[in-house]
N, C-alpha and C. Protein backbone atom coordinates (compact mmCIF):
# COMPACT_ATOMS: atom_id res chain seq x y z
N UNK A 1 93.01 114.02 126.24
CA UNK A 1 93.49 114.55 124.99
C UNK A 1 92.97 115.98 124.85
N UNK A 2 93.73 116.78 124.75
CA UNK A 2 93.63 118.18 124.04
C UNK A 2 92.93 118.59 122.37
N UNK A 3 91.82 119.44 122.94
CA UNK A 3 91.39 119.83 121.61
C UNK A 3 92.58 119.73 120.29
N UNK A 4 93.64 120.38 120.78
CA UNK A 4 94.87 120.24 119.64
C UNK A 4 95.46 119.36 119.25
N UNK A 5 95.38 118.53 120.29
CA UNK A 5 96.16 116.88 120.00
C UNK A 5 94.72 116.07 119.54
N UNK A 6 94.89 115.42 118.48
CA UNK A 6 93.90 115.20 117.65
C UNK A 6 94.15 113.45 117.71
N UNK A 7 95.62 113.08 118.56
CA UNK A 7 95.53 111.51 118.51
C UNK A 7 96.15 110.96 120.18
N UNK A 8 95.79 109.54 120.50
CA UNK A 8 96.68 109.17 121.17
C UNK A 8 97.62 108.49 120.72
N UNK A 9 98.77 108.91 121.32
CA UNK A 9 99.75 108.18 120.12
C UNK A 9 100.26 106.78 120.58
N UNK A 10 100.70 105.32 120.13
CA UNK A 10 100.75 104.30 120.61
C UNK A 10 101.80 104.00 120.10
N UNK A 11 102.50 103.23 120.45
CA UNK A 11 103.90 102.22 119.60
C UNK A 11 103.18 101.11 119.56
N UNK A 12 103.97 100.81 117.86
CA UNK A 12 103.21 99.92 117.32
C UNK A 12 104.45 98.68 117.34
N UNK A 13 105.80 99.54 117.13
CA UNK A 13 107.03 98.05 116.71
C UNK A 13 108.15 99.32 116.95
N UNK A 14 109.01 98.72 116.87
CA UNK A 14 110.61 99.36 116.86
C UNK A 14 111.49 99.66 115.63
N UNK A 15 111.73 100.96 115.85
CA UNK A 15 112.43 101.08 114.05
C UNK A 15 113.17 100.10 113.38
N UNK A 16 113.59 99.09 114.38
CA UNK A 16 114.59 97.89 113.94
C UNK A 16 113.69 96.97 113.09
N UNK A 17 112.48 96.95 113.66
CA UNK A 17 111.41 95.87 112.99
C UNK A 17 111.07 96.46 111.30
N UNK A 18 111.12 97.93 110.81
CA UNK A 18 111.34 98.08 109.72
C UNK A 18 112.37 97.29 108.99
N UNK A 19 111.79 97.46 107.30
CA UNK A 19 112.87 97.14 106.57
C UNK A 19 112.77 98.27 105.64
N UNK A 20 114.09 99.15 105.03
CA UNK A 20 114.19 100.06 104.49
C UNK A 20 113.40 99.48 102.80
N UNK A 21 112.53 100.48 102.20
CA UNK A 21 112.23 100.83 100.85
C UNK A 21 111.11 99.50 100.70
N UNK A 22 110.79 98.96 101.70
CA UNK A 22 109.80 97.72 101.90
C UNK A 22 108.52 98.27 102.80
N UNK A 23 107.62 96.94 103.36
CA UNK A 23 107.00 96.87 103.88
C UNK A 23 106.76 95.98 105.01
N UNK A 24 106.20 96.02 106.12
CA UNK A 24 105.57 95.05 107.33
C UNK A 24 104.43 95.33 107.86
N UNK A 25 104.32 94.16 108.71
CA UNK A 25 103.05 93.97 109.13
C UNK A 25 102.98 94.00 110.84
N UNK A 26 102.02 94.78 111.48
CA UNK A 26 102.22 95.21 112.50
C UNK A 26 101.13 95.04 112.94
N UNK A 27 100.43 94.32 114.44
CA UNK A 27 99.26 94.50 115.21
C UNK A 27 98.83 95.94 115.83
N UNK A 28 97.73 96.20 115.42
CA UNK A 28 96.82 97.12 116.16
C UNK A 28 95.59 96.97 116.96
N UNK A 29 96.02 96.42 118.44
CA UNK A 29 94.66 95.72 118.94
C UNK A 29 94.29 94.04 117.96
N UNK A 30 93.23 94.34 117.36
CA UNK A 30 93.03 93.43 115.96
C UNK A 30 92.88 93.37 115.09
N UNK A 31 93.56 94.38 114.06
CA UNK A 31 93.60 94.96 113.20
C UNK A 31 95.28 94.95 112.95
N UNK A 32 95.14 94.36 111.64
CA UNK A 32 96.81 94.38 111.00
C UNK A 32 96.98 95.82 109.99
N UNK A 33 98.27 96.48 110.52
CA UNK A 33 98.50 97.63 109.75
C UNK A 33 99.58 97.38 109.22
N UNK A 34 100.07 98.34 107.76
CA UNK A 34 101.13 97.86 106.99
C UNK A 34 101.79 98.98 107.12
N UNK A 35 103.09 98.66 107.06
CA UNK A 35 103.79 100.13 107.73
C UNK A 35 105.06 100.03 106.69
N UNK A 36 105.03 101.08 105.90
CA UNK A 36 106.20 101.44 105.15
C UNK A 36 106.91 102.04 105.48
N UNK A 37 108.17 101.82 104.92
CA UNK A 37 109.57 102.64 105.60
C UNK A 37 110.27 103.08 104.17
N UNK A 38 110.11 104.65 104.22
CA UNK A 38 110.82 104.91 102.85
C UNK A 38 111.96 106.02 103.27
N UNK A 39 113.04 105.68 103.81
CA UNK A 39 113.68 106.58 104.57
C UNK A 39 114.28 107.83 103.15
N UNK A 40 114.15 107.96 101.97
CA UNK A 40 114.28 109.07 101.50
C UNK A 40 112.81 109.61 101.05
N UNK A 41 111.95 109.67 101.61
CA UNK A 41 110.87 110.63 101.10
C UNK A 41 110.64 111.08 102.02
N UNK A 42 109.53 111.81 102.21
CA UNK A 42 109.25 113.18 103.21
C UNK A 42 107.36 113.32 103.53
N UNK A 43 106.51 112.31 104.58
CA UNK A 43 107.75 111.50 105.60
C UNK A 43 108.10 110.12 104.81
N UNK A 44 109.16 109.59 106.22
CA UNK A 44 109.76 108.62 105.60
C UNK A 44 108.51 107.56 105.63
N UNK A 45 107.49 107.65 106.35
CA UNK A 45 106.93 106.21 107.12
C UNK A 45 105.62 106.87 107.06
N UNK A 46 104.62 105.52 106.90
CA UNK A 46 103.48 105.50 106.02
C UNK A 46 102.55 104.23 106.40
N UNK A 47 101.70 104.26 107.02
CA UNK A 47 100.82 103.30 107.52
C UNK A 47 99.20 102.90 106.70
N UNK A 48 98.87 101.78 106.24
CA UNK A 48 97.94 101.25 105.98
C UNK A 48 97.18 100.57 106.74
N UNK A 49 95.63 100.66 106.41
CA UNK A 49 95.37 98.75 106.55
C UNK A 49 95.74 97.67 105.80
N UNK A 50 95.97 96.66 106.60
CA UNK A 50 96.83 95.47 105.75
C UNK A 50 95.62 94.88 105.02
N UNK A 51 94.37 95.14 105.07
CA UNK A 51 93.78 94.13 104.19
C UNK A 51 93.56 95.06 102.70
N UNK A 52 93.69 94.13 102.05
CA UNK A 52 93.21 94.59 100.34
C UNK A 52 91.97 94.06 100.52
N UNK A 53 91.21 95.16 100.00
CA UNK A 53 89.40 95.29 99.92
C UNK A 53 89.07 94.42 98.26
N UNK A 54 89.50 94.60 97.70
CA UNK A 54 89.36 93.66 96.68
C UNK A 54 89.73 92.31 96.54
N UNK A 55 90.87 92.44 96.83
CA UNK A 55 91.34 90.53 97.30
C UNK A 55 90.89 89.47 98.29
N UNK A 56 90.59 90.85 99.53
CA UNK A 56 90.29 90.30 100.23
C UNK A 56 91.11 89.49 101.50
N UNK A 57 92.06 89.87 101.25
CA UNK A 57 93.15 89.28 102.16
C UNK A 57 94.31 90.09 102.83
N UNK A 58 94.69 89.75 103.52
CA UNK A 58 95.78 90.68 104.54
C UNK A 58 97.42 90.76 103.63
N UNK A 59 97.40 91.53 102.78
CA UNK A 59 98.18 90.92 101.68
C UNK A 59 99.16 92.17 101.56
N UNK A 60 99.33 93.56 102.29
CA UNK A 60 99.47 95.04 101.31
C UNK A 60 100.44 95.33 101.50
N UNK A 61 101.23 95.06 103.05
CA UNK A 61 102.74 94.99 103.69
C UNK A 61 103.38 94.09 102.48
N UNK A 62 103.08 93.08 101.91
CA UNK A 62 103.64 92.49 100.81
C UNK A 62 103.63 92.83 99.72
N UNK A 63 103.26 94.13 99.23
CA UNK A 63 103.00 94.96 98.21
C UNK A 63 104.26 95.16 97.74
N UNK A 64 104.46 95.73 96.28
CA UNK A 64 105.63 96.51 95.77
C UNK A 64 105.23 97.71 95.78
N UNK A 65 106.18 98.98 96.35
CA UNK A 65 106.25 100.06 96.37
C UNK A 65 106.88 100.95 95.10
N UNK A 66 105.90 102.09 94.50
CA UNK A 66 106.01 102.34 93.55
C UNK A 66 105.46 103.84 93.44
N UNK A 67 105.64 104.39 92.77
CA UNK A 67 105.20 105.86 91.98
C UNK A 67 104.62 105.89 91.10
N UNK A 68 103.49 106.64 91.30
CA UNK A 68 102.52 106.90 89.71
C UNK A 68 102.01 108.35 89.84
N UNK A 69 102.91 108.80 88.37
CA UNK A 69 102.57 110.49 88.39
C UNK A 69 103.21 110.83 89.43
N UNK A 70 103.79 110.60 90.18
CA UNK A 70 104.19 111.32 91.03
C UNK A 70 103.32 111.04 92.54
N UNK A 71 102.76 109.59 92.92
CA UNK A 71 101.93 109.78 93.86
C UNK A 71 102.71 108.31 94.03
N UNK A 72 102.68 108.51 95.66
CA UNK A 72 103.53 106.95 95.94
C UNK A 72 102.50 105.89 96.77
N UNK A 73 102.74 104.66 96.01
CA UNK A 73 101.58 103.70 96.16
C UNK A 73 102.27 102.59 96.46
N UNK A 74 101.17 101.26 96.71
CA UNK A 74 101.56 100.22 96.49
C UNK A 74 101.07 99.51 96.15
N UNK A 75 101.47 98.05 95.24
CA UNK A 75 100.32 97.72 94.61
C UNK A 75 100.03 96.30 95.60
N UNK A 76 99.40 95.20 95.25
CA UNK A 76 98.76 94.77 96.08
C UNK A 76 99.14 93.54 95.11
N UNK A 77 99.61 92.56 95.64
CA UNK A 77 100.50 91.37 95.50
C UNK A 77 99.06 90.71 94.73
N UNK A 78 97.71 90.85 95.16
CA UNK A 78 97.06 89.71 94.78
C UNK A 78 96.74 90.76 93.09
N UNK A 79 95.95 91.46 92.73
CA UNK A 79 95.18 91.75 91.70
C UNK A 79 96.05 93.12 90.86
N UNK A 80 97.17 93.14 92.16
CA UNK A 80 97.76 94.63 91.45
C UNK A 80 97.55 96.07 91.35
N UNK A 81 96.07 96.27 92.03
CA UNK A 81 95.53 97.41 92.23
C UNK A 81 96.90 98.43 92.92
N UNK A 82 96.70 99.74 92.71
CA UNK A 82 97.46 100.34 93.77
C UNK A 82 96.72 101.50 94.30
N UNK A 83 97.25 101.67 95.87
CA UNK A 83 96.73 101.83 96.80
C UNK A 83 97.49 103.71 97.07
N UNK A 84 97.08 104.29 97.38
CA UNK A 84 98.24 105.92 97.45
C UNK A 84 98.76 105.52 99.02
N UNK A 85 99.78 105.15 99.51
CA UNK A 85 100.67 105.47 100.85
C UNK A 85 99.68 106.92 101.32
N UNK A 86 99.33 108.32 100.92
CA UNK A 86 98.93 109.08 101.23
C UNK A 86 97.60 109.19 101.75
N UNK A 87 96.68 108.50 101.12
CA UNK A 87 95.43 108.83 101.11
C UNK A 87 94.74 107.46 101.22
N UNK A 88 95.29 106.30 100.62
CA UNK A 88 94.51 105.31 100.89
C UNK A 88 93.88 104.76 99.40
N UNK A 89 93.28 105.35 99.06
CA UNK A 89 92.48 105.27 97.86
C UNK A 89 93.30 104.49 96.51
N UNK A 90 92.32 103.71 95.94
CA UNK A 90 92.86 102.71 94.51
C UNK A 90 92.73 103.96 93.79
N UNK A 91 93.98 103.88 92.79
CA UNK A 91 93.95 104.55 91.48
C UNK A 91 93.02 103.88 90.71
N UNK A 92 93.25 102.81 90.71
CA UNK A 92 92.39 102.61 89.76
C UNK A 92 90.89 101.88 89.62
N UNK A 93 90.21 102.04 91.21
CA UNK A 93 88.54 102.11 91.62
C UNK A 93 88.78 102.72 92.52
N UNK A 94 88.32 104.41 92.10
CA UNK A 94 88.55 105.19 93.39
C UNK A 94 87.66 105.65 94.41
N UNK A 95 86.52 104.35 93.81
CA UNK A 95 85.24 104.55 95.26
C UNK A 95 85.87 103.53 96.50
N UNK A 96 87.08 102.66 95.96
CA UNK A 96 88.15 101.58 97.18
C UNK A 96 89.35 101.77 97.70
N UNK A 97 88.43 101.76 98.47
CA UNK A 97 90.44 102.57 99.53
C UNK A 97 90.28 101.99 101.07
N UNK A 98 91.70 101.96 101.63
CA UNK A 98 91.73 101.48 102.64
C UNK A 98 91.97 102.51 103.70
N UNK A 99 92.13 102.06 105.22
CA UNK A 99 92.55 102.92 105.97
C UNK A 99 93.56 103.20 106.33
N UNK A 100 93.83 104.84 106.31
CA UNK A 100 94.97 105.06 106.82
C UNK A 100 95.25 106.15 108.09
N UNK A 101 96.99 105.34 108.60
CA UNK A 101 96.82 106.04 110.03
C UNK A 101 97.83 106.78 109.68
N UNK A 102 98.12 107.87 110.94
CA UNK A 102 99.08 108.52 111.05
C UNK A 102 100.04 108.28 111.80
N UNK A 103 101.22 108.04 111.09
CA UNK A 103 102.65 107.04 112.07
C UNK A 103 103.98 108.41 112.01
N UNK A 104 104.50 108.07 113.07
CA UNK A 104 105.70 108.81 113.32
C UNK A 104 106.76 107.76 114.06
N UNK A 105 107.92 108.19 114.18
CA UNK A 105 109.14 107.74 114.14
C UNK A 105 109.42 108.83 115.32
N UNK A 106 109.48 108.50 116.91
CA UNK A 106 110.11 108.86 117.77
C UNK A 106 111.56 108.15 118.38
N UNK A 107 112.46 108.82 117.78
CA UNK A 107 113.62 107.65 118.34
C UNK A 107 113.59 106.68 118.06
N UNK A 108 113.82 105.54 118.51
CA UNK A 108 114.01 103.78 117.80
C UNK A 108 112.08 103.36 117.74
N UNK A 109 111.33 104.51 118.79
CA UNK A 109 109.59 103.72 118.39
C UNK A 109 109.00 104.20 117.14
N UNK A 110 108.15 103.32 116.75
CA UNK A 110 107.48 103.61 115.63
C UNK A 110 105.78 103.78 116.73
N UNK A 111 105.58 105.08 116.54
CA UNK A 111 104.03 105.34 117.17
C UNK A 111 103.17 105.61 116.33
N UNK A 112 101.90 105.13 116.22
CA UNK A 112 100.72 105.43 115.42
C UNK A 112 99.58 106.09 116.10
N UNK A 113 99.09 106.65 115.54
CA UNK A 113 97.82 107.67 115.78
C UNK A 113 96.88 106.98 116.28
N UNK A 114 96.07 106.98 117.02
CA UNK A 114 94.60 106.20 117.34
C UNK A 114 93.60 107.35 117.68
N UNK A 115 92.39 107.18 117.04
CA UNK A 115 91.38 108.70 117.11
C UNK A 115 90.74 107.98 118.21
C-alpha cells in the first residue's frame, strides 16, 4: 500500500445483494457490517458496524433510515437511538458510536476499506 492509498480495498457483496433506500448485513472476516444503499444521496452507500452498542445486538442493517437536521442516520430497531451513516456517532449519547468503514461501489462490487 502506498503512502496515498490509505486502504486495501475488499468486496464485501454485489450491488445486487443491496436493497435500494434500506439496509443489509454483510461479513467482514468476523465482524458484521451494515451497508446502506441510498442511491439518491451523495455517496449513495454507507457502511456501519452492525452491532448497536447499547442494545447490544447485531440489529442496525435493520434500522429505519432517516434525517435529522439534515444529518442522515439510522435508528436502531431495538431502543431507537440514531446512529449518523457519516460519522458513526448517537445523536443522542454522543460519547456512543459505532464503527465506520469506507465503502464504494465499483461496477456490480460493493468494496470496503480495510486499514
Amino acid at each position: 500500500m502506498t503512502a496515498v492509498e490509505k486502504h486495501a480495498w475488499e468486496m464485501i457483496c454485489q450491488r445486487s445483494d443491496l436493497v435500494d433506500g434500506s439496509g443489509v448485513c454483510a461479513l467482514l472476516g468476523n465482524k458484521q457490517v451494515a451497508l446502506f444503499y441510498l442511491p439518491g444521496e451523495e455517496p449513495p452507500l454507507y457502511a456501519l458496524g452492525n452491532r448497536d452498542p447499547i442494545g447490544k445486538a447485531n440489529v442496525l442493517s435493520r434500522g429505519i433510515i432517516g434525517d435529522i437536521n439534515g444529518e442522515l442516520v439510522v435508528a436502531s430497531p431495538l431502543y431507537k437511538q440514531h446512529f449518523s451513516l457519516r460519522t458513526g456517532v448517537c445523536l443522542e449519547q454522543e460519547e456512543v458510536s459505532v464503527e465506520v468503514y469506507d465503502v464504494r461501489l465499483e461496477g456490480d462490487s460493493v468494496l470496503i476499506g480495510r486499514r
